[in-house]
Protein backbone atom coordinates (compact mmCIF):
# COMPACT_ATOMS: atom_id res chain seq x y z
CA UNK A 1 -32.54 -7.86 40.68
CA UNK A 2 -31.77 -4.56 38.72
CA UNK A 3 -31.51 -4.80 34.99
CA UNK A 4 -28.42 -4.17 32.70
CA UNK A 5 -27.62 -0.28 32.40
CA UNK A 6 -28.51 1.06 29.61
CA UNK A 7 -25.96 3.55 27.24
CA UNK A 8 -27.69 6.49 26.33
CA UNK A 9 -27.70 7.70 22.65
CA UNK A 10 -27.94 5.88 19.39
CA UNK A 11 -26.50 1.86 19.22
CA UNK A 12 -23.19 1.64 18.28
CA UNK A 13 -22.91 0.28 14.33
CA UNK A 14 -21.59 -3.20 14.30
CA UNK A 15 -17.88 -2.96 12.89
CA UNK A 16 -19.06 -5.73 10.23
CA UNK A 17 -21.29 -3.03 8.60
CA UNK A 18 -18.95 0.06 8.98
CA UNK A 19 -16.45 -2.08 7.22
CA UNK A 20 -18.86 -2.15 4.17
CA UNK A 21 -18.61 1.21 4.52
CA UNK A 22 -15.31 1.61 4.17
CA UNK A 23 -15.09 -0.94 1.25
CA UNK A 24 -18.14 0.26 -0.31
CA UNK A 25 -16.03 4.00 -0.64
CA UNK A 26 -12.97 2.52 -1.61
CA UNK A 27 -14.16 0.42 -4.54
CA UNK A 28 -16.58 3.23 -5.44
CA UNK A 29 -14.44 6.69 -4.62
CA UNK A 30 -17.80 8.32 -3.30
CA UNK A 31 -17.77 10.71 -1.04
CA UNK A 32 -18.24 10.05 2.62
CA UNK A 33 -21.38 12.44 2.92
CA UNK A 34 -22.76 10.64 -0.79
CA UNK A 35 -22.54 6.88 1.58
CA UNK A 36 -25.99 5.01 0.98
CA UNK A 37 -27.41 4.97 4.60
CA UNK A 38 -30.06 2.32 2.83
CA UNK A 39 -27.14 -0.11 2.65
CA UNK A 40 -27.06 0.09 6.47
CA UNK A 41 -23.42 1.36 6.56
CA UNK A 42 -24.14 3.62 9.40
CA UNK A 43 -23.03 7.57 8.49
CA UNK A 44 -20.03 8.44 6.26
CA UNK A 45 -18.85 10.23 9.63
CA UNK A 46 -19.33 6.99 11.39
CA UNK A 47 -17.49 5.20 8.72
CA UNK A 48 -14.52 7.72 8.62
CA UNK A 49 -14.02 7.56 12.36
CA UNK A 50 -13.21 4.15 12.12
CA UNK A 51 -11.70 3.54 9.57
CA UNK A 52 -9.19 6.27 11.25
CA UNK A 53 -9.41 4.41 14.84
CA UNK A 54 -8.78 1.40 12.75
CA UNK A 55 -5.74 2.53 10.98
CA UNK A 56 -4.32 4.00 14.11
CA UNK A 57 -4.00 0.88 16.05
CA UNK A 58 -2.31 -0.67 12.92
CA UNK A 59 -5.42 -3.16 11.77
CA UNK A 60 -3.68 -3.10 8.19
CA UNK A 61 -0.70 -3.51 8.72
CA UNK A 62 -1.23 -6.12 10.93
CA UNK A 63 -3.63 -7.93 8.85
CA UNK A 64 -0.69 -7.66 6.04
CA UNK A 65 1.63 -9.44 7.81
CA UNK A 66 -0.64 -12.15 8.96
CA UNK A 67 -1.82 -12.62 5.05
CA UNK A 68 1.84 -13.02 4.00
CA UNK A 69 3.10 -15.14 6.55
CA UNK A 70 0.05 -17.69 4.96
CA UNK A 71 1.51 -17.32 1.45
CA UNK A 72 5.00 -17.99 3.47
CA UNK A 73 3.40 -20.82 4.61
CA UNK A 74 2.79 -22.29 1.69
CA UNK A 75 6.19 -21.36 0.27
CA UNK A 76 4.23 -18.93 -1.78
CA UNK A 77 6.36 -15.81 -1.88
CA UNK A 78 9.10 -15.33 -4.18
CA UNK A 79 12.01 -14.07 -2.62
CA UNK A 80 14.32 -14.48 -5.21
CA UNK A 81 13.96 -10.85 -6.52
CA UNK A 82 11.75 -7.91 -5.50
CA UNK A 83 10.75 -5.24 -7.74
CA UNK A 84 10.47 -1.68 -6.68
CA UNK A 85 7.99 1.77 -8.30
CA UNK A 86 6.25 4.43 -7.70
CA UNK A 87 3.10 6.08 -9.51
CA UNK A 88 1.77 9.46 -9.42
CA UNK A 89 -1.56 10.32 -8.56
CA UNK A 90 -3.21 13.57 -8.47
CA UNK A 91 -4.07 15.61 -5.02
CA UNK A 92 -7.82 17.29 -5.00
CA UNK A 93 -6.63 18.90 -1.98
CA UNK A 94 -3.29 20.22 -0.16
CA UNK A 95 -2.32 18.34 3.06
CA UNK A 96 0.72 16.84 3.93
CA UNK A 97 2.41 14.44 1.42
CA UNK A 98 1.90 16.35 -0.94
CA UNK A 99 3.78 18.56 -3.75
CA UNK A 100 3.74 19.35 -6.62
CA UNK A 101 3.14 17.20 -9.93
CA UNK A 102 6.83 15.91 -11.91
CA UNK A 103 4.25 16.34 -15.03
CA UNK A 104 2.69 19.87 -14.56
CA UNK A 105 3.77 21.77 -11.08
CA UNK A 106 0.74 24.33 -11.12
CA UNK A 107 -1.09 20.70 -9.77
CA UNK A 108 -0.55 19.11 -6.27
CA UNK A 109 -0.26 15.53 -6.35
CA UNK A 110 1.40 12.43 -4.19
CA UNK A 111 3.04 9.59 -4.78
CA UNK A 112 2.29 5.42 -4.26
CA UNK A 113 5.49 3.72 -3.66
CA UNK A 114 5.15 -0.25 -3.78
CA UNK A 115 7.25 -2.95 -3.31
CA UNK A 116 6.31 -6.40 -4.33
CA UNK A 117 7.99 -9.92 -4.63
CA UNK A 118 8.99 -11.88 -7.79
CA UNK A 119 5.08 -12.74 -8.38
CA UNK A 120 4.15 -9.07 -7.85
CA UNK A 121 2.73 -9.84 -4.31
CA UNK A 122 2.96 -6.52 -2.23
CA UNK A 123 5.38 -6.39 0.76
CA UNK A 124 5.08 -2.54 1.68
CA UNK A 125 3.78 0.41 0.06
CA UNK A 126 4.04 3.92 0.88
CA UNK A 127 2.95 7.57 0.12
CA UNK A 128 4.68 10.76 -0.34
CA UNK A 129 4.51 13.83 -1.98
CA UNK A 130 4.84 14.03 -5.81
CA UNK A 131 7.81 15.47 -5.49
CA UNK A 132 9.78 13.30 -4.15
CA UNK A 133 12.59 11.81 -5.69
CA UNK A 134 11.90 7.83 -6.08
CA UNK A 135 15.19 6.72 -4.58
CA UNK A 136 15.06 8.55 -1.85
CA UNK A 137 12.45 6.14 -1.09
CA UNK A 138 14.32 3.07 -1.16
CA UNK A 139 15.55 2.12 1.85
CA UNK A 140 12.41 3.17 3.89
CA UNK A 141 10.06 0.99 1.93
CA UNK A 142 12.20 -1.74 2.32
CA UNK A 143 12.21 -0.59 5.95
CA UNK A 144 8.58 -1.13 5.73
CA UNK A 145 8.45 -5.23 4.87
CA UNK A 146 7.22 -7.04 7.53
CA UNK A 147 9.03 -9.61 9.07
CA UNK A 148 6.87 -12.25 7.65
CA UNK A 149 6.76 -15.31 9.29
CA UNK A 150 5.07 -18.83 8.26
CA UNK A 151 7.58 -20.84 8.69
CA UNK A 152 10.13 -22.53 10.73
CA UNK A 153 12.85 -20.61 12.52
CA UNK A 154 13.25 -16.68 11.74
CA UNK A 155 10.83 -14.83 9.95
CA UNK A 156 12.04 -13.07 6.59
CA UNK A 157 11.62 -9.44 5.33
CA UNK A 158 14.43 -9.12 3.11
CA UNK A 159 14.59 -10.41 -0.49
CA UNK A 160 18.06 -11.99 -2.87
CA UNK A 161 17.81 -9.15 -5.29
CA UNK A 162 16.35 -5.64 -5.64
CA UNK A 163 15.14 -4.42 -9.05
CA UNK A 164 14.47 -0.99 -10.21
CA UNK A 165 14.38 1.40 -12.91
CA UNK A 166 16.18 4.52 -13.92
CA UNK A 167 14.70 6.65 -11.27
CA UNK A 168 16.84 4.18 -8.79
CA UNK A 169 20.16 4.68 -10.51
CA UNK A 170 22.40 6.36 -7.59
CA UNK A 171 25.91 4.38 -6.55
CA UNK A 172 25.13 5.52 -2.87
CA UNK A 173 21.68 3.70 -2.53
CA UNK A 174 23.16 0.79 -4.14
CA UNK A 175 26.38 0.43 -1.27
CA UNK A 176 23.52 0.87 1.21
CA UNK A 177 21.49 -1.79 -0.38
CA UNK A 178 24.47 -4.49 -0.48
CA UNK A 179 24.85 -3.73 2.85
CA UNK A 180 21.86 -5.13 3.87
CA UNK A 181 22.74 -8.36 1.85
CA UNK A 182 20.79 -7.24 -1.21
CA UNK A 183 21.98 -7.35 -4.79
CA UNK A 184 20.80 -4.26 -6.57
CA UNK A 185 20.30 -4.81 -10.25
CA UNK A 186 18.94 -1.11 -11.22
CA UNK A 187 18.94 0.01 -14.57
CA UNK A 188 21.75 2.85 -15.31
CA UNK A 189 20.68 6.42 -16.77
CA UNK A 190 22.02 6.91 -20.47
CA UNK A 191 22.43 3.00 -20.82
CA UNK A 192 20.02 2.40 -23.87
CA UNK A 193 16.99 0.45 -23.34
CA UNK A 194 17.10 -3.93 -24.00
CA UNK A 195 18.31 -4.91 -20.75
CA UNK A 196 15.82 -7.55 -20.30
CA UNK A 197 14.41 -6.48 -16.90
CA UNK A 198 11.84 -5.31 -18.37
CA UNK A 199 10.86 -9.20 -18.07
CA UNK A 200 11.24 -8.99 -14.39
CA UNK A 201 9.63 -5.55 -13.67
CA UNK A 202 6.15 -5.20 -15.25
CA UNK A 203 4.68 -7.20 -11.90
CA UNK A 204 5.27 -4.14 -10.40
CA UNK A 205 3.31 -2.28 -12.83
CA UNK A 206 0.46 -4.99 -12.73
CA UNK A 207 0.30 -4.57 -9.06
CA UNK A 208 0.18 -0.67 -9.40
CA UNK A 209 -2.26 -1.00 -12.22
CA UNK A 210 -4.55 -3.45 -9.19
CA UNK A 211 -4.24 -0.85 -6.34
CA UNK A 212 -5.39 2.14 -8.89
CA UNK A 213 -7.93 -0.01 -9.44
CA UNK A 214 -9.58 1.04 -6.34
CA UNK A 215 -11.32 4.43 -7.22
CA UNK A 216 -10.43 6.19 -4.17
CA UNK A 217 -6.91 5.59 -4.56
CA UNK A 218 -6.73 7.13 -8.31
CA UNK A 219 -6.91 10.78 -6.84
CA UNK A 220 -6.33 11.27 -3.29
CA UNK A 221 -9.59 13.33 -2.65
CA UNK A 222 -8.05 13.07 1.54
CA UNK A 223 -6.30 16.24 2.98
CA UNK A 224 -4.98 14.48 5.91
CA UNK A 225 -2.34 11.69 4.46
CA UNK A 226 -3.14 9.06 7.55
CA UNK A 227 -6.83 8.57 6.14
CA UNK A 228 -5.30 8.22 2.40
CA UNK A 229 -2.89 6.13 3.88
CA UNK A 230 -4.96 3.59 5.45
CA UNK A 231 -7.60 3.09 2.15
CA UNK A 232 -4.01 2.60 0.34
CA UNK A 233 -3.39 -0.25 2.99
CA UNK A 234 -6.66 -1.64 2.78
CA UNK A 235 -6.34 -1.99 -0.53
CA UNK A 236 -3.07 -3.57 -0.29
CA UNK A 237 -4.65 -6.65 2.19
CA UNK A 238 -7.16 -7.23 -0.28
CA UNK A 239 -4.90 -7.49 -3.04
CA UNK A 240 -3.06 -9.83 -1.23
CA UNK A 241 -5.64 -11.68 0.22
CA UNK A 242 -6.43 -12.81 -3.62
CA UNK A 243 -3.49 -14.03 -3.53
CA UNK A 244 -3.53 -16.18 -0.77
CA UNK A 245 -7.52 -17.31 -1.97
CA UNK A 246 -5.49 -18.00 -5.46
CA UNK A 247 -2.43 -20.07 -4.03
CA UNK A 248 -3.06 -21.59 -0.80
């Protein structure tokens, strides 16, 4: 009875390990050639490829949606209010999604758009360049929520109330966001500060504060914006799998 046919060339890494990898860079921010092959990672190359193949088939974003419709589950996600922001971070390279820096133009740099819910749980994130204006990235991010089920009947992707800052004061956006059912309460420019939503908005800035938290995500050392793209949702599954480890 003939035997199995054997492959030729090296064994194939188990994806277990070569999602170490992957972790192991974005916690770290090393380099892909710098990647410990002692730790049994497999290559950086090895790693790279799939973490591309990965984000190509949509492994994160499917992953996301599966992680929130637990916390839906458990009647876990605030939907009262979401709270929309964007952070700067510095390019090491050009590549696309990028531009220059709002802080000193001679400097390339992108932007992290997040979304999150009342409890500062992220629903959708985003990059573009760092010139971008911040409302123009409104209604794609919110777009970009999943329709998170959980539940019985229809699964939900769109929040009570959208909050913002300054950079989201234009009348347009705000028609376009009733018109999806959404009350916009965005601060005004030339209002003075005291508000109060202040109260409501710094879970935003917590969750921004988490994702940067990541080393490879505090400068985007990537030219091509797919592979920065996919360590930015990686990052955001974690995140919100603590959340799900914390509440359900």
């Amino acid at each position: 009875m003939p035997g199995p046919k054997l492959k030729p060339g090296r064994p194939r890494v188990p994806d277990r390990q070569a999602l170490c990898g992957i972790l192991f860079v974005l916690h770290t921010g090393i380099q892909w050639e710098y990647l410990p092959q002692e730790l049994g990672f497999g290559s950086g190359m090895t790693c790279w490829r799939r973490l591309e193949a990965w984000n190509e088939a949509g492994v994160w974003d499917r992953l996301h949606a599966v992680l929130l419709a637990q916390l839906r589950a458990a009647k876990q996600i605030d939907w009262s209010r979401a709270v929309i922001d964007s952070s700067h971070v510095r390019a090491a390279r050009r590549g696309p999604k990028g531009g220059p820096s709002p802080v000193d133009r001679a400097r390339p740099g992108s932007k992290h758009h997040v979304i999150v819910d009342g409890q500062g749980i992220p629903l959708a994130v985003s990059l573009t360049g760092g010139n971008r204006n911040d409302v123009t990235q409104l209604l794609p991010l919110l777009k970009k929520i999943p329709a998170v089920a959980g539940l019985v009947g229809r699964p939900r992707r769109r929040p009570d109330t959208l909050l913002g800052d300054r950079g989201y004061d234009h009348d347009k956006y705000r028609r376009l966001i009733w018109a999806q059912g959404i009350k916009p309460v965005i601060a005004r420019r030339g209002v003075p500060h005291g508000s109060g939503l202040g109260v409501h908005r710094w879970v935003v800035e917590r969750t921004i504060a988490w994702l940067h938290g990541f080393r490879r995500l505090r400068i985007r050392w990537e030219r091509r914006d797919d592979i920065h793209e996919a360590f930015l949702g990686l990052a955001t599954c974690l995140i919100t799998h603590r959340h799900v480890h914390r509440l359900c």
